[in-house]
PDB file of N, CA and C in Angstrom:
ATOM      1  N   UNK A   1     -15.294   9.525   7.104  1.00  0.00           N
ATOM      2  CA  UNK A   1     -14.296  10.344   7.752  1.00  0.00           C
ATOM      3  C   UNK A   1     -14.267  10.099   9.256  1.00  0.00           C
ATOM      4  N   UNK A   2     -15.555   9.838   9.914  1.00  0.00           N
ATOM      5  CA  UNK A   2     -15.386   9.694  10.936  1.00  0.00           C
ATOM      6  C   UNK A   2     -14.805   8.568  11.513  1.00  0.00           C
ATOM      7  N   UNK A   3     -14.450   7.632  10.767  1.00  0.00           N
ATOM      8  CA  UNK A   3     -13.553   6.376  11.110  1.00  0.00           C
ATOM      9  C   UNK A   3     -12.362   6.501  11.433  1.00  0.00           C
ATOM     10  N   UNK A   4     -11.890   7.411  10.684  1.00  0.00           N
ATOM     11  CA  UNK A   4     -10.712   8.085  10.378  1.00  0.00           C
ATOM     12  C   UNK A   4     -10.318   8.934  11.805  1.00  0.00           C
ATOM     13  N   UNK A   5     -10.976  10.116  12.171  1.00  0.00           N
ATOM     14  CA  UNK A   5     -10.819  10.211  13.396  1.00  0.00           C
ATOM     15  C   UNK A   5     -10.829   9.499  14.229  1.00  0.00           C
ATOM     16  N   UNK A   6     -11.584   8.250  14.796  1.00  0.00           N
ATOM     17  CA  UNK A   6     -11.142   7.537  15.670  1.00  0.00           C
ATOM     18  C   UNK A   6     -10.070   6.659  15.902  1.00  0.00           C
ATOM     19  N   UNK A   7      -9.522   6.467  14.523  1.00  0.00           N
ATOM     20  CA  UNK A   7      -8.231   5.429  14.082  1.00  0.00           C
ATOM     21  C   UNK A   7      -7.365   6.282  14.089  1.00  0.00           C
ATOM     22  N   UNK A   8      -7.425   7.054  14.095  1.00  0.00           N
ATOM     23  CA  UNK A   8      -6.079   8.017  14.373  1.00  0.00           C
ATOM     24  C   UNK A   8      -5.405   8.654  15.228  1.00  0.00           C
ATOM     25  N   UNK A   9      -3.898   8.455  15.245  1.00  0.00           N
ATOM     26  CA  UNK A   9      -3.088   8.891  16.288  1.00  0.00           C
ATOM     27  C   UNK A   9      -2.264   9.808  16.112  1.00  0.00           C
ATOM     28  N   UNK A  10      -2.320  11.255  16.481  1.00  0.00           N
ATOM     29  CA  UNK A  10      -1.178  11.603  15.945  1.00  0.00           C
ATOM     30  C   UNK A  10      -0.112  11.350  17.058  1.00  0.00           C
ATOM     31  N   UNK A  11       1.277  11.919  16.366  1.00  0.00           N
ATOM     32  CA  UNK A  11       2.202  11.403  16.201  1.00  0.00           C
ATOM     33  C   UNK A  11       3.404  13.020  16.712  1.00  0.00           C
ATOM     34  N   UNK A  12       2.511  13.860  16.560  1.00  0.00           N
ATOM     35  CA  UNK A  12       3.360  14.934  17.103  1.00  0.00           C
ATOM     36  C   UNK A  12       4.352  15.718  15.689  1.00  0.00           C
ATOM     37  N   UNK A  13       4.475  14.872  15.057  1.00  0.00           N
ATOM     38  CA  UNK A  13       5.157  15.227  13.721  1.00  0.00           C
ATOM     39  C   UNK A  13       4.544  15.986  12.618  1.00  0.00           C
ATOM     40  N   UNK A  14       5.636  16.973  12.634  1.00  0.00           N
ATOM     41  CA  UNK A  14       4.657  17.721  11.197  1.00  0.00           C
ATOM     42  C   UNK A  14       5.647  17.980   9.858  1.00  0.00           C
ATOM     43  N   UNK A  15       5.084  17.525   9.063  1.00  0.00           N
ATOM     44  CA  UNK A  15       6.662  17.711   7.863  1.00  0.00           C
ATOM     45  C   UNK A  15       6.287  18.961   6.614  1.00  0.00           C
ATOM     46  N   UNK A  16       6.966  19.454   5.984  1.00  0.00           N
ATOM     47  CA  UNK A  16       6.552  20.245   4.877  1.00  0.00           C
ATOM     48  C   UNK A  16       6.776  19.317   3.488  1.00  0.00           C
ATOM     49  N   UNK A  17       6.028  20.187   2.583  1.00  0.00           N
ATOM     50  CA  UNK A  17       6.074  19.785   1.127  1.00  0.00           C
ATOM     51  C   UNK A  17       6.664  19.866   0.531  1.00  0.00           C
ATOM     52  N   UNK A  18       8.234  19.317   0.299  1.00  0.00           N
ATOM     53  CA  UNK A  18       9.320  20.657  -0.635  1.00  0.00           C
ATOM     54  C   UNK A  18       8.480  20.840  -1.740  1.00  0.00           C
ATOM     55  N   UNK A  19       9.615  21.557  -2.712  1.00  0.00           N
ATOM     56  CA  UNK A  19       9.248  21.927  -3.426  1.00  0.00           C
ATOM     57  C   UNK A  19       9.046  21.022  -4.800  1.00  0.00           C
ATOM     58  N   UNK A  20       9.284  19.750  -4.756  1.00  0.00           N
ATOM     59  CA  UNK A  20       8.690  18.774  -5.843  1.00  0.00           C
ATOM     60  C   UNK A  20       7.610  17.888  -5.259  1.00  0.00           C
ATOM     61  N   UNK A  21       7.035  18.324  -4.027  1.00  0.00           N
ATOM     62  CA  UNK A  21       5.791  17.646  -3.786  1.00  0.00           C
ATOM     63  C   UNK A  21       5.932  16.392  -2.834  1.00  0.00           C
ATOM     64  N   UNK A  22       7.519  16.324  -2.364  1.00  0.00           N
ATOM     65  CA  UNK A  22       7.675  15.402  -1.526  1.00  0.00           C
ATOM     66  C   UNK A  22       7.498  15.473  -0.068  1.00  0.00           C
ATOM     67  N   UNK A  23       7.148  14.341   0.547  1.00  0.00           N
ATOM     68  CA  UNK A  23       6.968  14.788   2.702  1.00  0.00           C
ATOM     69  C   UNK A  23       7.691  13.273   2.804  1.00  0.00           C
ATOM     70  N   UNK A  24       8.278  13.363   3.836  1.00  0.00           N
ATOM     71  CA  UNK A  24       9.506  12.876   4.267  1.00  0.00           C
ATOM     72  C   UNK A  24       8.494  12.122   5.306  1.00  0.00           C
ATOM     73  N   UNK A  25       8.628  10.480   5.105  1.00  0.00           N
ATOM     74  CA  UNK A  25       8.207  10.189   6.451  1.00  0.00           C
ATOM     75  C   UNK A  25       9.366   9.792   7.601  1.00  0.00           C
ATOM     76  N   UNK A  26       8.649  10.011   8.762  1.00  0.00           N
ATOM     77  CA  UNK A  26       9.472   9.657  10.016  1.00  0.00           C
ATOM     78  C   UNK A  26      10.369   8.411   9.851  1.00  0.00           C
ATOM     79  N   UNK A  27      11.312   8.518  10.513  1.00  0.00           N
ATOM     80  CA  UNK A  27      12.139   7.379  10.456  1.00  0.00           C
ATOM     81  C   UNK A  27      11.252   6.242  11.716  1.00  0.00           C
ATOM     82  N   UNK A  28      10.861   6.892  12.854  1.00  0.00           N
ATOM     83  CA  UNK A  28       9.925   5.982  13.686  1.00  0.00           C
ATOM     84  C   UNK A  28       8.739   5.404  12.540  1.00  0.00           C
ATOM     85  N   UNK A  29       8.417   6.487  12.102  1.00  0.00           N
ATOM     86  CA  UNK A  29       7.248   5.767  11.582  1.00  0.00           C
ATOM     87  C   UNK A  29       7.327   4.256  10.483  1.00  0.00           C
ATOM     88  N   UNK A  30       8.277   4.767   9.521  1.00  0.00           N
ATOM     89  CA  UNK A  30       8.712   3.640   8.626  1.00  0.00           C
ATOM     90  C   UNK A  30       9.748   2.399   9.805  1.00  0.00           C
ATOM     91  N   UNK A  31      10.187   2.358  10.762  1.00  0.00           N
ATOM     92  CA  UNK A  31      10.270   1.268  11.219  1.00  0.00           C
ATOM     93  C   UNK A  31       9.327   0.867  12.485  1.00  0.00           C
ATOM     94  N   UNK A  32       8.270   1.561  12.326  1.00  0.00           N
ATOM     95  CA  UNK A  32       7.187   1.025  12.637  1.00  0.00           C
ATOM     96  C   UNK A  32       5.862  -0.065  11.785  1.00  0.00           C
ATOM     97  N   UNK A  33       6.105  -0.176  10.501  1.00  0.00           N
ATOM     98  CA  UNK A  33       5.722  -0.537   9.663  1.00  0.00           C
ATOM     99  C   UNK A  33       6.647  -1.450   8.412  1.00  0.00           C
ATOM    100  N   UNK A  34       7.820  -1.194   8.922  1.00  0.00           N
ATOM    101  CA  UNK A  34       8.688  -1.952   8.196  1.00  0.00           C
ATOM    102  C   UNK A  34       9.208  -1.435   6.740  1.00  0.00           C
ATOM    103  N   UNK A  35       9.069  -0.414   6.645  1.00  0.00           N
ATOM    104  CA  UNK A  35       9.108   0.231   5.103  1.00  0.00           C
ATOM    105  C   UNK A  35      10.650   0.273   5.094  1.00  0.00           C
ATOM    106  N   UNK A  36      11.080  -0.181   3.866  1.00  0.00           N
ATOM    107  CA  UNK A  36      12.768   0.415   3.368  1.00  0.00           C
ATOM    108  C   UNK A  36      12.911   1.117   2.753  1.00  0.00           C
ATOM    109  N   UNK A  37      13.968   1.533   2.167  1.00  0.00           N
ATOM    110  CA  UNK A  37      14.335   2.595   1.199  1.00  0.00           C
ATOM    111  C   UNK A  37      13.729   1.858  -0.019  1.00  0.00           C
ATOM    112  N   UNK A  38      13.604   2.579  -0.940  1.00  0.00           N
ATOM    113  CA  UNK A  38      12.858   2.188  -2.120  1.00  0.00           C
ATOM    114  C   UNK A  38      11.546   1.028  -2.388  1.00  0.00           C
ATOM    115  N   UNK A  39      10.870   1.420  -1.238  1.00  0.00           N
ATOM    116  CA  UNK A  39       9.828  -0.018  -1.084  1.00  0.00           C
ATOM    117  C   UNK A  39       8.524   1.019  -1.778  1.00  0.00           C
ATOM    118  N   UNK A  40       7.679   0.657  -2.314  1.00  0.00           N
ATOM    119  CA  UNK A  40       6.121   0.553  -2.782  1.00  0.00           C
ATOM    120  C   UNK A  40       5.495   1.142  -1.857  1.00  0.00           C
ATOM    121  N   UNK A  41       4.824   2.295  -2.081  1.00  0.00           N
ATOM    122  CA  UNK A  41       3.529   2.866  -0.946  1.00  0.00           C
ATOM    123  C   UNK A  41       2.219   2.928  -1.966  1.00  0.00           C
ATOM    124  N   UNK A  42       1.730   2.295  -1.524  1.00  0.00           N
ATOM    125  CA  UNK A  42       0.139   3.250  -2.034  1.00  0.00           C
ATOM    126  C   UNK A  42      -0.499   4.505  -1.509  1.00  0.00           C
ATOM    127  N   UNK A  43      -0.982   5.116  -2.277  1.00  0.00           N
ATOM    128  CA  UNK A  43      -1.201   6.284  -1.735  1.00  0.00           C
ATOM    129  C   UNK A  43      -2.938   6.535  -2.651  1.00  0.00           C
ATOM    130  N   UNK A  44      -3.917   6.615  -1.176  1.00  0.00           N
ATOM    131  CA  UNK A  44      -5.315   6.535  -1.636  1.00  0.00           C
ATOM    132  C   UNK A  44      -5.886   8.041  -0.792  1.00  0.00           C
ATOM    133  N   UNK A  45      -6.671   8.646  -1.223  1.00  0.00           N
ATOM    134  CA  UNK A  45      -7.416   9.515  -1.058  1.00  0.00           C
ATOM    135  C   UNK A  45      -8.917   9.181  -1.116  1.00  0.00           C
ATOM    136  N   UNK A  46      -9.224   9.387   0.236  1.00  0.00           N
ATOM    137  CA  UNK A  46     -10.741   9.398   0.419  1.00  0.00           C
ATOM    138  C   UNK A  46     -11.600  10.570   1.609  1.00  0.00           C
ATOM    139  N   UNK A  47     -12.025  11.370   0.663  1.00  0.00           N
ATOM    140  CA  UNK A  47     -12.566  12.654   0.858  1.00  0.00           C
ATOM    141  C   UNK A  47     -11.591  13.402   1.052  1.00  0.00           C
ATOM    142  N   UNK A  48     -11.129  14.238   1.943  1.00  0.00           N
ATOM    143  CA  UNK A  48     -10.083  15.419   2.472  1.00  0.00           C
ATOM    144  C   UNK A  48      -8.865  14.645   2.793  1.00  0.00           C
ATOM    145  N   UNK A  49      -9.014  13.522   3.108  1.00  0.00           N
ATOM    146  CA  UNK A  49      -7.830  12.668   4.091  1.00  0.00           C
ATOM    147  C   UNK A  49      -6.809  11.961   2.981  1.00  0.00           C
ATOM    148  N   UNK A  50      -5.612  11.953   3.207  1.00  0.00           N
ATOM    149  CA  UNK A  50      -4.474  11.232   1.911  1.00  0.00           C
ATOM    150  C   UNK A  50      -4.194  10.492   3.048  1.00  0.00           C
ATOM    151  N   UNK A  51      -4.341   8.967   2.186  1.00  0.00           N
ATOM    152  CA  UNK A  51      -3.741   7.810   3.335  1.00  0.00           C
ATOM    153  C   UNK A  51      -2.793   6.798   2.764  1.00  0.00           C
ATOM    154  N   UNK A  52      -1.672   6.713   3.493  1.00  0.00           N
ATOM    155  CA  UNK A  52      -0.623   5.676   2.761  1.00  0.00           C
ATOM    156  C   UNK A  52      -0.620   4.207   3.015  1.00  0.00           C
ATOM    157  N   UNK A  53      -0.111   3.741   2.417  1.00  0.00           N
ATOM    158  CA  UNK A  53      -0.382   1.820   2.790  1.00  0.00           C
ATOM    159  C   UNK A  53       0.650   0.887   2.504  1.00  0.00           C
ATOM    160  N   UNK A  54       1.631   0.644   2.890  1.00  0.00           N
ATOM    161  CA  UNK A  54       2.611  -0.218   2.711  1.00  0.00           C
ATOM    162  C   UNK A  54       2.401  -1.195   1.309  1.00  0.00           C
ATOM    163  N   UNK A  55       3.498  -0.854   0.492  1.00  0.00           N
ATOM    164  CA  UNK A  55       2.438  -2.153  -1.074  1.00  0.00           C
ATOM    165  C   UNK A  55       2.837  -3.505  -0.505  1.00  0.00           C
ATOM    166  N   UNK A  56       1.696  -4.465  -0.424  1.00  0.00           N
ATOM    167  CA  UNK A  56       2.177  -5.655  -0.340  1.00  0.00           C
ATOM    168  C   UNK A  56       1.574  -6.612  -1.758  1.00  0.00           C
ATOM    169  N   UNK A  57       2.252  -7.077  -3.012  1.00  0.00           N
ATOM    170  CA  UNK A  57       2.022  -7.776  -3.936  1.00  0.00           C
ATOM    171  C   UNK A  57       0.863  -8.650  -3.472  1.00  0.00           C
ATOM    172  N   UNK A  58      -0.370  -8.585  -4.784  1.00  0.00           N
ATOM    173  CA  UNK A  58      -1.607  -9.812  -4.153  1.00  0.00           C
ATOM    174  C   UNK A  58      -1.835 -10.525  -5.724  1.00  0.00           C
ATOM    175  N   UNK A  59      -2.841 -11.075  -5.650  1.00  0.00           N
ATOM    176  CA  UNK A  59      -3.590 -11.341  -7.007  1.00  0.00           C
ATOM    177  C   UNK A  59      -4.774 -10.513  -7.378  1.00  0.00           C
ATOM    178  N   UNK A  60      -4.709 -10.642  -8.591  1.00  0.00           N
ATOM    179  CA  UNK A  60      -5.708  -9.127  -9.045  1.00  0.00           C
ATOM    180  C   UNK A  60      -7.184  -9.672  -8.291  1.00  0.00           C
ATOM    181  N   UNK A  61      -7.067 -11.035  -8.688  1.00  0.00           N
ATOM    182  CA  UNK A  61      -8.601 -11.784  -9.109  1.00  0.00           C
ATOM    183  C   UNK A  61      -9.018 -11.990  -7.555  1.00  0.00           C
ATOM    184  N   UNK A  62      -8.145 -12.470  -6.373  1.00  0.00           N
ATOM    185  CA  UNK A  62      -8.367 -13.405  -5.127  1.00  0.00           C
ATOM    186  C   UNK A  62      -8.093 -11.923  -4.120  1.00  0.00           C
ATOM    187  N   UNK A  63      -6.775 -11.812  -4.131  1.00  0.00           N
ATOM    188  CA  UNK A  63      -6.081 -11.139  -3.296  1.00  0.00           C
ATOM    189  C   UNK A  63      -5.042 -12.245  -2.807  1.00  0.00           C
ATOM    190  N   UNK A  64      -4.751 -13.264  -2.754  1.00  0.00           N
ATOM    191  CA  UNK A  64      -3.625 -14.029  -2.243  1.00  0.00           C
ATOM    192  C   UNK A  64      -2.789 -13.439  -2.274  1.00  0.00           C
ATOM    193  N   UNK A  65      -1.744 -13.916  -1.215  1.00  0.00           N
ATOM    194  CA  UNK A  65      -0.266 -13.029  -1.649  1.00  0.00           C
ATOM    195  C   UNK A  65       0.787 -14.167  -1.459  1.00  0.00           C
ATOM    196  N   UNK A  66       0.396 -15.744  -1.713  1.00  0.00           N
ATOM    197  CA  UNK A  66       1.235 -16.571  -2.042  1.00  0.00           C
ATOM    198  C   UNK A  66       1.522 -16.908  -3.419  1.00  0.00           C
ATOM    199  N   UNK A  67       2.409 -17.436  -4.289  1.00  0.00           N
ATOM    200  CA  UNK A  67       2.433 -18.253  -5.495  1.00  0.00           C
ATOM    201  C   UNK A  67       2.051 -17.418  -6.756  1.00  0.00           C
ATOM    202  N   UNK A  68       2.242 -16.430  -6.645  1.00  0.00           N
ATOM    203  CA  UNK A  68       2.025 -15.269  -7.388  1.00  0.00           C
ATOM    204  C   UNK A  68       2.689 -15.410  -9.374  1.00  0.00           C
ATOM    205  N   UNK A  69       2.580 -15.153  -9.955  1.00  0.00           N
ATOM    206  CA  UNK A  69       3.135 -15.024 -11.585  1.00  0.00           C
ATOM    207  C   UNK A  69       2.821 -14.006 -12.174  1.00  0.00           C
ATOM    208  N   UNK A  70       3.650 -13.491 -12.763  1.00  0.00           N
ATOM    209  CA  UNK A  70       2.866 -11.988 -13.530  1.00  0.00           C
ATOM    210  C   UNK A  70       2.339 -12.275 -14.928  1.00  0.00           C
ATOM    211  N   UNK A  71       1.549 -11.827 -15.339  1.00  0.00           N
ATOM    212  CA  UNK A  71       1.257 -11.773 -16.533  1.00  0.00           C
ATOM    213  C   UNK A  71       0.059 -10.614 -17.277  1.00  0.00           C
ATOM    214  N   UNK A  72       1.155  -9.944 -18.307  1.00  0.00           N
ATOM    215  CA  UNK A  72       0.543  -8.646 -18.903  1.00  0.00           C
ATOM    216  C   UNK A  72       0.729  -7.793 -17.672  1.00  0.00           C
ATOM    217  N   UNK A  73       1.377  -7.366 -16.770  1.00  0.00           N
ATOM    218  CA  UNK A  73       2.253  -6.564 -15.913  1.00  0.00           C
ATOM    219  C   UNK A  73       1.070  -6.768 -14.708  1.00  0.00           C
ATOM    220  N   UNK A  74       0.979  -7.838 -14.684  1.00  0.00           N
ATOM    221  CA  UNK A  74      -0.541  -8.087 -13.597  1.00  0.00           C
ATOM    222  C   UNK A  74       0.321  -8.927 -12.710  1.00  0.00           C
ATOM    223  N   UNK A  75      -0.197  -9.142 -11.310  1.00  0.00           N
ATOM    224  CA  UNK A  75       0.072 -10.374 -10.555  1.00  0.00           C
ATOM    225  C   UNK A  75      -1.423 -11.526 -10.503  1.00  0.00           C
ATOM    226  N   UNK A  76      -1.201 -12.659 -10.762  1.00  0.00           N
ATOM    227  CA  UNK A  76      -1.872 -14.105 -10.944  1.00  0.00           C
ATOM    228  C   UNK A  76      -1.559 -14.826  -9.514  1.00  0.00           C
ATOM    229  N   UNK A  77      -2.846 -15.414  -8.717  1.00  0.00           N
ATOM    230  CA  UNK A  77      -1.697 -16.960  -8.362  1.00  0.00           C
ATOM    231  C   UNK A  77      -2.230 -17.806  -9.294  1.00  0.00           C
ATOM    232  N   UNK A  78      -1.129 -18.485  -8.594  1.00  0.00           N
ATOM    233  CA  UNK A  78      -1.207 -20.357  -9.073  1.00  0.00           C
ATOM    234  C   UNK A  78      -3.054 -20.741  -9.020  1.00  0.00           C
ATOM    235  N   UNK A  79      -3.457 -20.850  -8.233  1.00  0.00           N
ATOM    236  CA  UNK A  79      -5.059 -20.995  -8.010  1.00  0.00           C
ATOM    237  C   UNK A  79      -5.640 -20.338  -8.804  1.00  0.00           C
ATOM    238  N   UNK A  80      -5.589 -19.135  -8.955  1.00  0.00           N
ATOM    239  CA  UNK A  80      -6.692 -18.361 -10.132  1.00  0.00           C
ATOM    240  C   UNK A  80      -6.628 -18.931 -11.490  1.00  0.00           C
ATOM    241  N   UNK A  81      -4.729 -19.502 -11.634  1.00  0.00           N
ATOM    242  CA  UNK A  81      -4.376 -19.496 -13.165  1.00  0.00           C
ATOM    243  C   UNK A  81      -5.149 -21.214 -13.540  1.00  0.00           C
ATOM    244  N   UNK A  82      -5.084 -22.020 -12.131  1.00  0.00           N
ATOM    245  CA  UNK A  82      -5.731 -23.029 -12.658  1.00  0.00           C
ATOM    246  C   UNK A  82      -6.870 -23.200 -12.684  1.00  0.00           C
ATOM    247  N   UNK A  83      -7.715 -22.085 -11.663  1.00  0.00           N
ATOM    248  CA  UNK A  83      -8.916 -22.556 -12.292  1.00  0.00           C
ATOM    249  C   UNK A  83      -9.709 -21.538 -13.774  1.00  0.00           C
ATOM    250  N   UNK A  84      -8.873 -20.876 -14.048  1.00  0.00           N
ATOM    251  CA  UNK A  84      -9.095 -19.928 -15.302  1.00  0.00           C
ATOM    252  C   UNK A  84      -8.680 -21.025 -16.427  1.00  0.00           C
ATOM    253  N   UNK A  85      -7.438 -22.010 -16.081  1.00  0.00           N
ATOM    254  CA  UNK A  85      -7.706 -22.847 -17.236  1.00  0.00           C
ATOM    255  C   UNK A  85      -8.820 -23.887 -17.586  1.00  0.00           C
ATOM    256  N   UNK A  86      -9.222 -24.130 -16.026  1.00  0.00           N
ATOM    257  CA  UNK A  86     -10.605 -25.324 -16.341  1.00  0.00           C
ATOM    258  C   UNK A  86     -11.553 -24.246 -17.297  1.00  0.00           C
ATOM    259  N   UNK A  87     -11.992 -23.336 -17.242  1.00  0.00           N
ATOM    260  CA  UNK A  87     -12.985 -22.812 -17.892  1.00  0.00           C
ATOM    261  C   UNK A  87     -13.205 -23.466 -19.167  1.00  0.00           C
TER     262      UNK A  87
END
C-alpha cells in the first residue's frame, strides 16, 4: 500500500457510484491515457485500493504484444506457437 501512496496523484476529482455500480472517468483522465469509448480496462484490487489499467492484448505464455493468434479464446504469439511445436 505504501507504494501506492507515493505513486499517487490526486487529481481533485471525485465521482459517485450510480446506481448500477458505475464511476465515470474524467474525460482528462482517459485522454491522458488514451482510452476510447468502448476500449478494455482491467480492473485489479489489491488490499483496500481498486486500480484500473488500460487492456493492452499480450501472450498468455511471454507477454509479447506483437504477432499475436488466438486460440481457445487465449492470445498466442507466433514465438510461443513455434516453439510449443518443437516440443
Amino acid at each position: 500500500m505504501e507504494k501506492y501512496k507515493k505513486d499517487k496523484k490526486s487529481t481533485g476529482i471525485i465521482r459517485y457510484v450510480d446506481s448500477l455500480g458505475r464511476i465515470v472517468v474524467p474525460k482528462e483522465i482517459r485522454a491522458m491515457f488514451k482510452i476510447v469509448e468502448k476500449e478494455k480496462i482491467k480492473i485489479y484490487v489489491k488490499n483496500n485500493v481498486i486500480l484500473l489499467e488500460k487492456f493492452e492484448p499480450n501472450c498468455i505464455l511471454c507477454g509479447n504484444k506483437e504477432d499475436l493468434m488466438e486460440f481457445k479464446e487465449k492470445l498466442i504469439c507466433k514465438k510461443c506457437v513455434n516453439n510449443i511445436e518443437k516440443l
